[in-house]
PDB file of N, CA and C in Angstrom:
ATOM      1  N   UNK A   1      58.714 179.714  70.112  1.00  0.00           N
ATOM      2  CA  UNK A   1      58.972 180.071  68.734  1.00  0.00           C
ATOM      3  C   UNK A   1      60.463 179.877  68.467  1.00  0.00           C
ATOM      4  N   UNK A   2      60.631 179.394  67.129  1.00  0.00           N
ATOM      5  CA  UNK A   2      62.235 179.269  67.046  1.00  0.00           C
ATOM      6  C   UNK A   2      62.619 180.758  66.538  1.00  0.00           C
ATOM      7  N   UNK A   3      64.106 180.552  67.036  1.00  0.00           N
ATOM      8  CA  UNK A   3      64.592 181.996  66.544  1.00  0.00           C
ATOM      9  C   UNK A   3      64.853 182.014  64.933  1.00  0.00           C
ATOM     10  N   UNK A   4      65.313 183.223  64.445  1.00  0.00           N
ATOM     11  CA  UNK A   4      65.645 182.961  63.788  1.00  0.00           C
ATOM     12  C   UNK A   4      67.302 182.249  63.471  1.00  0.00           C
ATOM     13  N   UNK A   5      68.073 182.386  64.152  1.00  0.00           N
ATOM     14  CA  UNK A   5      69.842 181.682  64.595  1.00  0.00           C
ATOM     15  C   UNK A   5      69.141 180.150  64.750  1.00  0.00           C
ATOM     16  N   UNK A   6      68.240 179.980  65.258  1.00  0.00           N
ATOM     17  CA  UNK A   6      67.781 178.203  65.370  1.00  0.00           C
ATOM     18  C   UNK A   6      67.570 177.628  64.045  1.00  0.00           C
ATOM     19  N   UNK A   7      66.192 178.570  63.020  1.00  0.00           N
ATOM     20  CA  UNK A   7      66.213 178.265  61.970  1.00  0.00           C
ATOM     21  C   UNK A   7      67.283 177.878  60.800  1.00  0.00           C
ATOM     22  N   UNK A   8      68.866 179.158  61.048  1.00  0.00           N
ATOM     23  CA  UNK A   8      69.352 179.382  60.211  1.00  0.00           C
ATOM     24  C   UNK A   8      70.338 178.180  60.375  1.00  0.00           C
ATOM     25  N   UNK A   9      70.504 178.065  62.023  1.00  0.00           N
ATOM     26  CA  UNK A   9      71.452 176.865  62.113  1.00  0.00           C
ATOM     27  C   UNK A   9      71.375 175.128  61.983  1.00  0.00           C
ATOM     28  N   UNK A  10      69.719 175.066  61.823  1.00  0.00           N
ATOM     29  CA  UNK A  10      69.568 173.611  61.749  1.00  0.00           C
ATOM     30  C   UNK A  10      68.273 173.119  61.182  1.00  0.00           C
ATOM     31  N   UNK A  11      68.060 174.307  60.261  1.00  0.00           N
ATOM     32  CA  UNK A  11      66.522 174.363  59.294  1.00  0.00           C
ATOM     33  C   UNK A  11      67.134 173.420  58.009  1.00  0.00           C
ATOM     34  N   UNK A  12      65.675 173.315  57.280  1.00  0.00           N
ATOM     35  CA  UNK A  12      66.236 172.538  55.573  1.00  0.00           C
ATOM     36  C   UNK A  12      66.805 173.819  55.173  1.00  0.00           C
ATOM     37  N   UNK A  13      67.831 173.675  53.992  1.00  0.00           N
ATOM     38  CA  UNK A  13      68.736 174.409  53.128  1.00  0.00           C
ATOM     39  C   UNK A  13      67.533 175.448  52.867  1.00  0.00           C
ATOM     40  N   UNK A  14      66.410 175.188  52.342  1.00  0.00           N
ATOM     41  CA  UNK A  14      65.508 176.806  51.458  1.00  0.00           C
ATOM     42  C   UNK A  14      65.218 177.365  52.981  1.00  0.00           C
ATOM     43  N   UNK A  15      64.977 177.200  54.240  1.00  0.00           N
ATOM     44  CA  UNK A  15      64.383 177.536  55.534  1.00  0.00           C
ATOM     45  C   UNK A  15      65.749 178.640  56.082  1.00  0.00           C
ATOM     46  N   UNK A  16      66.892 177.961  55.751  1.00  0.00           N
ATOM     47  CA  UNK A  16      68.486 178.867  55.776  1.00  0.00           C
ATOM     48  C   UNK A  16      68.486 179.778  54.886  1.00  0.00           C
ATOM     49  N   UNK A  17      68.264 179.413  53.431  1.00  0.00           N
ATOM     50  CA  UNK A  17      68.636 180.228  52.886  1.00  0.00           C
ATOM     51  C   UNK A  17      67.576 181.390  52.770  1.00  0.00           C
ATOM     52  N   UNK A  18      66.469 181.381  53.060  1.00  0.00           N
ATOM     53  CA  UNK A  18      65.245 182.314  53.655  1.00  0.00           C
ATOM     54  C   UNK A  18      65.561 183.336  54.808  1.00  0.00           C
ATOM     55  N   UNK A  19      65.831 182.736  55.834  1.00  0.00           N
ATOM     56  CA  UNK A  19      66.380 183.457  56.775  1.00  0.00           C
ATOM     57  C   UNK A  19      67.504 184.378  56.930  1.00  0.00           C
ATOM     58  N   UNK A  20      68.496 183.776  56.217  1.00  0.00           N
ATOM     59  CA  UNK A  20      70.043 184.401  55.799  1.00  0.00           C
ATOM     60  C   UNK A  20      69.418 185.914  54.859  1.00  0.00           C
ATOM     61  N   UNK A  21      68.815 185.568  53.997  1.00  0.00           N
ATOM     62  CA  UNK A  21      68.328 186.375  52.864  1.00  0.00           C
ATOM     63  C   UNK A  21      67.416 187.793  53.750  1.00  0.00           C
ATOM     64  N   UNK A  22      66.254 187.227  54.626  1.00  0.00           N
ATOM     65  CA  UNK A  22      65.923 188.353  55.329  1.00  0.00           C
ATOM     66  C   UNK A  22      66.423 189.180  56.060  1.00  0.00           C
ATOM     67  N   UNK A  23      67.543 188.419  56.975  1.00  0.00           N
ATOM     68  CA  UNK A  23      68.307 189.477  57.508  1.00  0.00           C
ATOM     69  C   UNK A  23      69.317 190.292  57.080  1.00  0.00           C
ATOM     70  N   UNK A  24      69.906 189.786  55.824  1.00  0.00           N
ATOM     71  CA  UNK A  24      71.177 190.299  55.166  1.00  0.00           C
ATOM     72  C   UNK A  24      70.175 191.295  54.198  1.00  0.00           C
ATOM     73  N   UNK A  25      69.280 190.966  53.369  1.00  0.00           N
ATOM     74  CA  UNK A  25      68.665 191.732  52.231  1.00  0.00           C
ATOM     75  C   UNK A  25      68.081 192.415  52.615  1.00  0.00           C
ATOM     76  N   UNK A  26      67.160 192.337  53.673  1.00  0.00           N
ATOM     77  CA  UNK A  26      65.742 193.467  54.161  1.00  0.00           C
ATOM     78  C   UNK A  26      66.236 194.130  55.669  1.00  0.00           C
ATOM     79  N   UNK A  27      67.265 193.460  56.257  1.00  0.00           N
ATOM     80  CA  UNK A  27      68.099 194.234  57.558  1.00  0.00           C
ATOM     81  C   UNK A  27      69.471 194.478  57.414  1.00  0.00           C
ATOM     82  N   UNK A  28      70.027 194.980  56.725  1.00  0.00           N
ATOM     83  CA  UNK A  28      71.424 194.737  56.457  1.00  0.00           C
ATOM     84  C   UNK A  28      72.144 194.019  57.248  1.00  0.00           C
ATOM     85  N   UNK A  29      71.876 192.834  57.559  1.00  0.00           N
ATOM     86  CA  UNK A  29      72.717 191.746  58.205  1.00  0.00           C
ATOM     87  C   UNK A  29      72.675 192.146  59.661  1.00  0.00           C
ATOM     88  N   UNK A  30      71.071 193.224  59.902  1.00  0.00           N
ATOM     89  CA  UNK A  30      71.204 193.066  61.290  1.00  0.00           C
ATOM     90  C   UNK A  30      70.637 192.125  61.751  1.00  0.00           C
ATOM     91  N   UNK A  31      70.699 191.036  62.574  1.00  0.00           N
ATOM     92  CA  UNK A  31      70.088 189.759  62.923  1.00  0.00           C
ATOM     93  C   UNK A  31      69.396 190.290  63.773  1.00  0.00           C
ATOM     94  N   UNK A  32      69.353 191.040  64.873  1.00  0.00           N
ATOM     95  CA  UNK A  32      68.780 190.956  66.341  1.00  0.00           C
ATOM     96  C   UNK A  32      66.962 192.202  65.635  1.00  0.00           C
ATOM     97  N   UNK A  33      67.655 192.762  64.557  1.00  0.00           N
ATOM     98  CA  UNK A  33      66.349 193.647  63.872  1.00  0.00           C
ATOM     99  C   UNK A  33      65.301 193.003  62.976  1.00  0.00           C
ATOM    100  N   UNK A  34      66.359 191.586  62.212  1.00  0.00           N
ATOM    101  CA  UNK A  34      65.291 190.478  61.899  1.00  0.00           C
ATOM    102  C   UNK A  34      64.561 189.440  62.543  1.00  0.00           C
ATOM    103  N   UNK A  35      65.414 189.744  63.928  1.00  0.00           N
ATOM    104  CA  UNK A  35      64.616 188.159  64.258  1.00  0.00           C
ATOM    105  C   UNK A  35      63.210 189.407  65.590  1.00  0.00           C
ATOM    106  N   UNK A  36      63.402 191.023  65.659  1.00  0.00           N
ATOM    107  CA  UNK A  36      62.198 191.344  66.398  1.00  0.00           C
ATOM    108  C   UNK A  36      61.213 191.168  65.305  1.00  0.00           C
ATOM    109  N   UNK A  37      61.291 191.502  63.668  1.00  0.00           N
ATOM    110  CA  UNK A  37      60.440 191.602  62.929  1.00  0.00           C
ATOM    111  C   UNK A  37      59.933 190.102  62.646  1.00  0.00           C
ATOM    112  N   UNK A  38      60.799 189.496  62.666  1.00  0.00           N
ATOM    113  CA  UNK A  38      60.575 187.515  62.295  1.00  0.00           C
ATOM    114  C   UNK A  38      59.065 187.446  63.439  1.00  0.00           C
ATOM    115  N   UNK A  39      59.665 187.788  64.695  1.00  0.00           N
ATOM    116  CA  UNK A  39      58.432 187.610  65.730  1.00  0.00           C
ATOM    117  C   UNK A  39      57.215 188.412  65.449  1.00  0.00           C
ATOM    118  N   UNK A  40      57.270 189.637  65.087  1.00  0.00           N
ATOM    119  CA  UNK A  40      55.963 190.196  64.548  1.00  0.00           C
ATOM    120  C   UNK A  40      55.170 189.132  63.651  1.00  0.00           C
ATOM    121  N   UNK A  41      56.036 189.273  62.767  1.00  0.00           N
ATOM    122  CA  UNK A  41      55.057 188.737  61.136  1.00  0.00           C
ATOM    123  C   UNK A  41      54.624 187.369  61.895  1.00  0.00           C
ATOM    124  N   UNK A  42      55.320 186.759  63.003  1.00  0.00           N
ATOM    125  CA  UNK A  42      54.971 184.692  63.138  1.00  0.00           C
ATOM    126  C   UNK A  42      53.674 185.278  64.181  1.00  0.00           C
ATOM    127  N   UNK A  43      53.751 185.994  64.993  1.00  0.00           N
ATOM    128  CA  UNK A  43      52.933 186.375  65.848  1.00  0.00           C
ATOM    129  C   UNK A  43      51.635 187.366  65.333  1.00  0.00           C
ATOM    130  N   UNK A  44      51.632 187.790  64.274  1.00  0.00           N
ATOM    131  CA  UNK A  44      50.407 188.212  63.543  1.00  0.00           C
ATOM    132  C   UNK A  44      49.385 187.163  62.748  1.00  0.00           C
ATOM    133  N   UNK A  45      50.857 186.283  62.261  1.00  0.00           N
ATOM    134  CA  UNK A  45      49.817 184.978  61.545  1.00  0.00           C
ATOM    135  C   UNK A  45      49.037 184.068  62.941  1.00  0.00           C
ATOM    136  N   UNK A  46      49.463 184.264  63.664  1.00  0.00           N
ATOM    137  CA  UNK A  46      49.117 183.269  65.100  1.00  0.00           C
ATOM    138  C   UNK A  46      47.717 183.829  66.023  1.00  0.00           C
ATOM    139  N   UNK A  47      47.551 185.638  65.646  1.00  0.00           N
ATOM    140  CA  UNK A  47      46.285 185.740  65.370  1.00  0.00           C
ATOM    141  C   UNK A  47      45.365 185.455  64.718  1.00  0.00           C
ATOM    142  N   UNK A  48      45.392 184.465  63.685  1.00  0.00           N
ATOM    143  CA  UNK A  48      44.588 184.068  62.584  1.00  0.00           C
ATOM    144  C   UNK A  48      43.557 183.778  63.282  1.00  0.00           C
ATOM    145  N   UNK A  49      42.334 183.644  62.987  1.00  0.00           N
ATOM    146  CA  UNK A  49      40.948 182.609  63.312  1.00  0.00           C
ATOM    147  C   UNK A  49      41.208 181.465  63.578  1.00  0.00           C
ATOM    148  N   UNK A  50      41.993 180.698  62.068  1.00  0.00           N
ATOM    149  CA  UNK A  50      41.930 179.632  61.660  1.00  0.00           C
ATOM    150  C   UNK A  50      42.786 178.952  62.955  1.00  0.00           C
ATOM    151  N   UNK A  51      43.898 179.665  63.496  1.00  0.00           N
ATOM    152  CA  UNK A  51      44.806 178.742  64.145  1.00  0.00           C
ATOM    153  C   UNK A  51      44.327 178.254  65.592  1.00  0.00           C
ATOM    154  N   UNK A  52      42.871 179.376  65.851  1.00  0.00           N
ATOM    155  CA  UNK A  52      42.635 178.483  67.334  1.00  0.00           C
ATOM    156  C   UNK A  52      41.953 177.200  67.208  1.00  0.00           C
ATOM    157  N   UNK A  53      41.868 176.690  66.007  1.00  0.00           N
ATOM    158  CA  UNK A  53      41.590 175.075  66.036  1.00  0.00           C
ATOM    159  C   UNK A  53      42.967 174.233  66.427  1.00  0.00           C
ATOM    160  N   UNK A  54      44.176 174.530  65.852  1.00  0.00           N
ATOM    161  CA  UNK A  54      44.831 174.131  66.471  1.00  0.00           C
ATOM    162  C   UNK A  54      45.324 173.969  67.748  1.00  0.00           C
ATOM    163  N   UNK A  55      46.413 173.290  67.899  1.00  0.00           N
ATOM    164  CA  UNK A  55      47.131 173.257  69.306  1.00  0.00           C
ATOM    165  C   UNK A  55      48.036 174.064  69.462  1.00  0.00           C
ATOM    166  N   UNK A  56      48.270 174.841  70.851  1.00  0.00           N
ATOM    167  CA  UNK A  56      49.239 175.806  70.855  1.00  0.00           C
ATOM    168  C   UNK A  56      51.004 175.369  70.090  1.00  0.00           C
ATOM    169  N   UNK A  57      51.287 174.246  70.047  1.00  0.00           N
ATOM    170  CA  UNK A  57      52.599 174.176  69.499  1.00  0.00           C
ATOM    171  C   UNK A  57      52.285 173.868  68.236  1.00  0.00           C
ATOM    172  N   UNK A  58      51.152 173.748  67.808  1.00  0.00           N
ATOM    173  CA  UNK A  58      50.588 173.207  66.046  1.00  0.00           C
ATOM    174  C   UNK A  58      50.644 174.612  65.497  1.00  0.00           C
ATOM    175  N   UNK A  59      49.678 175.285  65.936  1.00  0.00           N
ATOM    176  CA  UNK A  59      49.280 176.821  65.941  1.00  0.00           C
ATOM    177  C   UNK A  59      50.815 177.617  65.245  1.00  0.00           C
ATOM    178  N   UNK A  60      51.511 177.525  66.190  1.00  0.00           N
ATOM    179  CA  UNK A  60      53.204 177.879  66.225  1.00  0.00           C
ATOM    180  C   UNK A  60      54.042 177.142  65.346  1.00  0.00           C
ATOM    181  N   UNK A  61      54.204 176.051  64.752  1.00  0.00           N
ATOM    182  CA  UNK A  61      54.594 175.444  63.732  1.00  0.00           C
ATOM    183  C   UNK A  61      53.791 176.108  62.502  1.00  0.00           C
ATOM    184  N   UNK A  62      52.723 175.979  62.071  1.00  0.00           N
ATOM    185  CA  UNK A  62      52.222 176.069  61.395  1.00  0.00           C
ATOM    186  C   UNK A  62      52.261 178.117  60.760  1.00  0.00           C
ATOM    187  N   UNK A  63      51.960 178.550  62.051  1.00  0.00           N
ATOM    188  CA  UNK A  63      52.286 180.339  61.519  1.00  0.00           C
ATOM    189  C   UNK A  63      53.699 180.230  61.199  1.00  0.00           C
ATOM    190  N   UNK A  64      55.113 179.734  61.657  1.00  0.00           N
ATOM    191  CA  UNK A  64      56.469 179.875  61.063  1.00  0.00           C
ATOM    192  C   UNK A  64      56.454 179.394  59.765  1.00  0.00           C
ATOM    193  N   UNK A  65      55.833 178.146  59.449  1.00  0.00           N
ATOM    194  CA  UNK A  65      55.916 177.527  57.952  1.00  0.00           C
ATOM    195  C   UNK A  65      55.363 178.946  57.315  1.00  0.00           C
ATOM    196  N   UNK A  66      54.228 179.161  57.337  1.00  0.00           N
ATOM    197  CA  UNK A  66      53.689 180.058  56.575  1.00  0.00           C
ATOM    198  C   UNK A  66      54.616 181.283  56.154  1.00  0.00           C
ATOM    199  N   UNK A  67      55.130 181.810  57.082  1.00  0.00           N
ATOM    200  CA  UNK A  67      55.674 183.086  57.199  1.00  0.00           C
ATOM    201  C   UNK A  67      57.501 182.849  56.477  1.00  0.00           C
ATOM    202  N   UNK A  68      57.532 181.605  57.184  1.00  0.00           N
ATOM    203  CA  UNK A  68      58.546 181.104  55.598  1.00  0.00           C
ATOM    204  C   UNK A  68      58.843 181.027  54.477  1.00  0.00           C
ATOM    205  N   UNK A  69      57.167 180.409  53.827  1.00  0.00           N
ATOM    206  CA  UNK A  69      57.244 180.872  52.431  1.00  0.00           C
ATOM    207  C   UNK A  69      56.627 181.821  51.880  1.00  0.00           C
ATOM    208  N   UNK A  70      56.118 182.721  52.655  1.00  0.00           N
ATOM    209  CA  UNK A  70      55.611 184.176  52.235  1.00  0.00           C
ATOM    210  C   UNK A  70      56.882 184.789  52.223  1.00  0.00           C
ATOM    211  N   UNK A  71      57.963 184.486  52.952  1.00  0.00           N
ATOM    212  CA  UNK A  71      59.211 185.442  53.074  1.00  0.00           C
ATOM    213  C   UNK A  71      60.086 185.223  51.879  1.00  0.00           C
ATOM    214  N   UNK A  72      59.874 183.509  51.446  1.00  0.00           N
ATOM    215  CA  UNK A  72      60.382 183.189  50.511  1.00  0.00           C
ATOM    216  C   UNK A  72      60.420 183.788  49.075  1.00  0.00           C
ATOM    217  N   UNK A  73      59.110 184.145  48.712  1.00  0.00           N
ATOM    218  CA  UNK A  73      58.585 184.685  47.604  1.00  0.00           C
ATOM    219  C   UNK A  73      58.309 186.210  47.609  1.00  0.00           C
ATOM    220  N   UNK A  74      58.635 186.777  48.529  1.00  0.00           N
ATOM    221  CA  UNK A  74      58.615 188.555  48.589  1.00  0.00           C
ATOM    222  C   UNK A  74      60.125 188.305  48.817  1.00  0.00           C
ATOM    223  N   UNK A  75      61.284 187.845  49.151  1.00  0.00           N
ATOM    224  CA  UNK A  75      62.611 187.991  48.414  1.00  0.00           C
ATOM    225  C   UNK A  75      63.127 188.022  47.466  1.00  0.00           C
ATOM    226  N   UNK A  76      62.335 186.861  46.869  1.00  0.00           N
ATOM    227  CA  UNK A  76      62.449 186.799  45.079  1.00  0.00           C
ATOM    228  C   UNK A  76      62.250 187.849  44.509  1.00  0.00           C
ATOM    229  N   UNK A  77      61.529 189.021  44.813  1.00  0.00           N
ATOM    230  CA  UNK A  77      60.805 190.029  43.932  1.00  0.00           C
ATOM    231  C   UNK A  77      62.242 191.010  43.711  1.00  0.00           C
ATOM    232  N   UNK A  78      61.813 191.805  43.123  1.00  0.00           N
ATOM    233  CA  UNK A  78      63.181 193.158  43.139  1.00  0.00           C
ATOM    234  C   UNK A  78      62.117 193.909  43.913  1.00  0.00           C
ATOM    235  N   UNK A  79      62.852 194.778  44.512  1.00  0.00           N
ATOM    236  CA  UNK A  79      62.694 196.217  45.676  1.00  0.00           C
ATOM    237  C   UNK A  79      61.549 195.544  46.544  1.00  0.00           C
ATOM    238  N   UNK A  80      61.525 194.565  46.584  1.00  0.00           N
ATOM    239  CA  UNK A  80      60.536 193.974  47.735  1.00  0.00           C
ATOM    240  C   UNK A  80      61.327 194.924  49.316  1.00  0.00           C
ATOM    241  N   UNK A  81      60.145 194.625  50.311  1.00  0.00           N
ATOM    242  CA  UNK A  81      61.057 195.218  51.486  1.00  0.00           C
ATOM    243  C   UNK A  81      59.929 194.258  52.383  1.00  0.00           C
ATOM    244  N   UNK A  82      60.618 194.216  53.654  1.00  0.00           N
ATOM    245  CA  UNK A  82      59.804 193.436  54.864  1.00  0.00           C
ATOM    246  C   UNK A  82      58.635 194.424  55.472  1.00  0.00           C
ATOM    247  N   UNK A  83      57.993 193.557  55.498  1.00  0.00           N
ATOM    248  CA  UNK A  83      56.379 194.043  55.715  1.00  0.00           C
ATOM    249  C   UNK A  83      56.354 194.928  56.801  1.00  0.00           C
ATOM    250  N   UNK A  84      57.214 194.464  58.001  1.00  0.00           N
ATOM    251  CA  UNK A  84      57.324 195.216  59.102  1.00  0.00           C
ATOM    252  C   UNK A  84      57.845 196.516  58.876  1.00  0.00           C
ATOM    253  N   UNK A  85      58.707 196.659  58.371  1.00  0.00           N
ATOM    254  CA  UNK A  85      60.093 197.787  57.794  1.00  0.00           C
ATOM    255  C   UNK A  85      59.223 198.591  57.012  1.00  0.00           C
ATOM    256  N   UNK A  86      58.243 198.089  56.186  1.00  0.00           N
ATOM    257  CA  UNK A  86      57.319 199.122  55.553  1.00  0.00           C
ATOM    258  C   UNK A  86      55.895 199.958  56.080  1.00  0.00           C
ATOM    259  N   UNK A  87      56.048 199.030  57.267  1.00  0.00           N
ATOM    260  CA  UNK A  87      54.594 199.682  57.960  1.00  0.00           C
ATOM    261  C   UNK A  87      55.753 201.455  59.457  1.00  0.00           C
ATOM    262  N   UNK A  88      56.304 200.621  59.064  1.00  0.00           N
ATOM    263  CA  UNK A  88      57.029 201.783  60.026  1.00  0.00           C
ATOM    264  C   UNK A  88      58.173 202.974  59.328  1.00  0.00           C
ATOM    265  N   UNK A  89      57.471 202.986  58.111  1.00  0.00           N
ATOM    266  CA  UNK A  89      58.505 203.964  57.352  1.00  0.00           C
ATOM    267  C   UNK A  89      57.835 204.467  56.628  1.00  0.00           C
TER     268      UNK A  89
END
């Protein structure tokens, strides 16, 4: 799985600016607290059904895209908060 520091350092510009945004907006710029929650949410989609048709590195591409632009569009919102951060509070 890429980290999130992999993403932020050599992703497309919206994949950076996604990542930057989760850890600064929903962790106060704690990185090491976004990237345990980054692994939850990629590793919950990777339980899907759907993904054991894939291949284990397809599987894994495919749950990060996802969880990309789900992250994308619950930033946009006002008082949005990370899914993880809300199941434990």
């Amino acid at each position: 799985m890429r980290s999130l520091y992999d993403i932020h350092e050599g992703g497309p510009q919206s994949d950076r600016k996604t990542v930057e945004q989760f850890a600064t907006q929903w962790h106060a710029t704690d990185w090491q607290h976004a990237e345990d929650h980054w692994t939850s949410l990629v590793g919950e989609v990777l339980k899907a059904k759907d993904m054991e048709a894939h291949s284990p590195t397809e599987a894994l591409r495919r749950a990060e895209a996802v969880i990309l632009d789900l992250l994308a569009v619950a930033l946009s919102r006002p008082n949005s908060r990370c899914p993880v951060c809300a199941r434990c509070r």
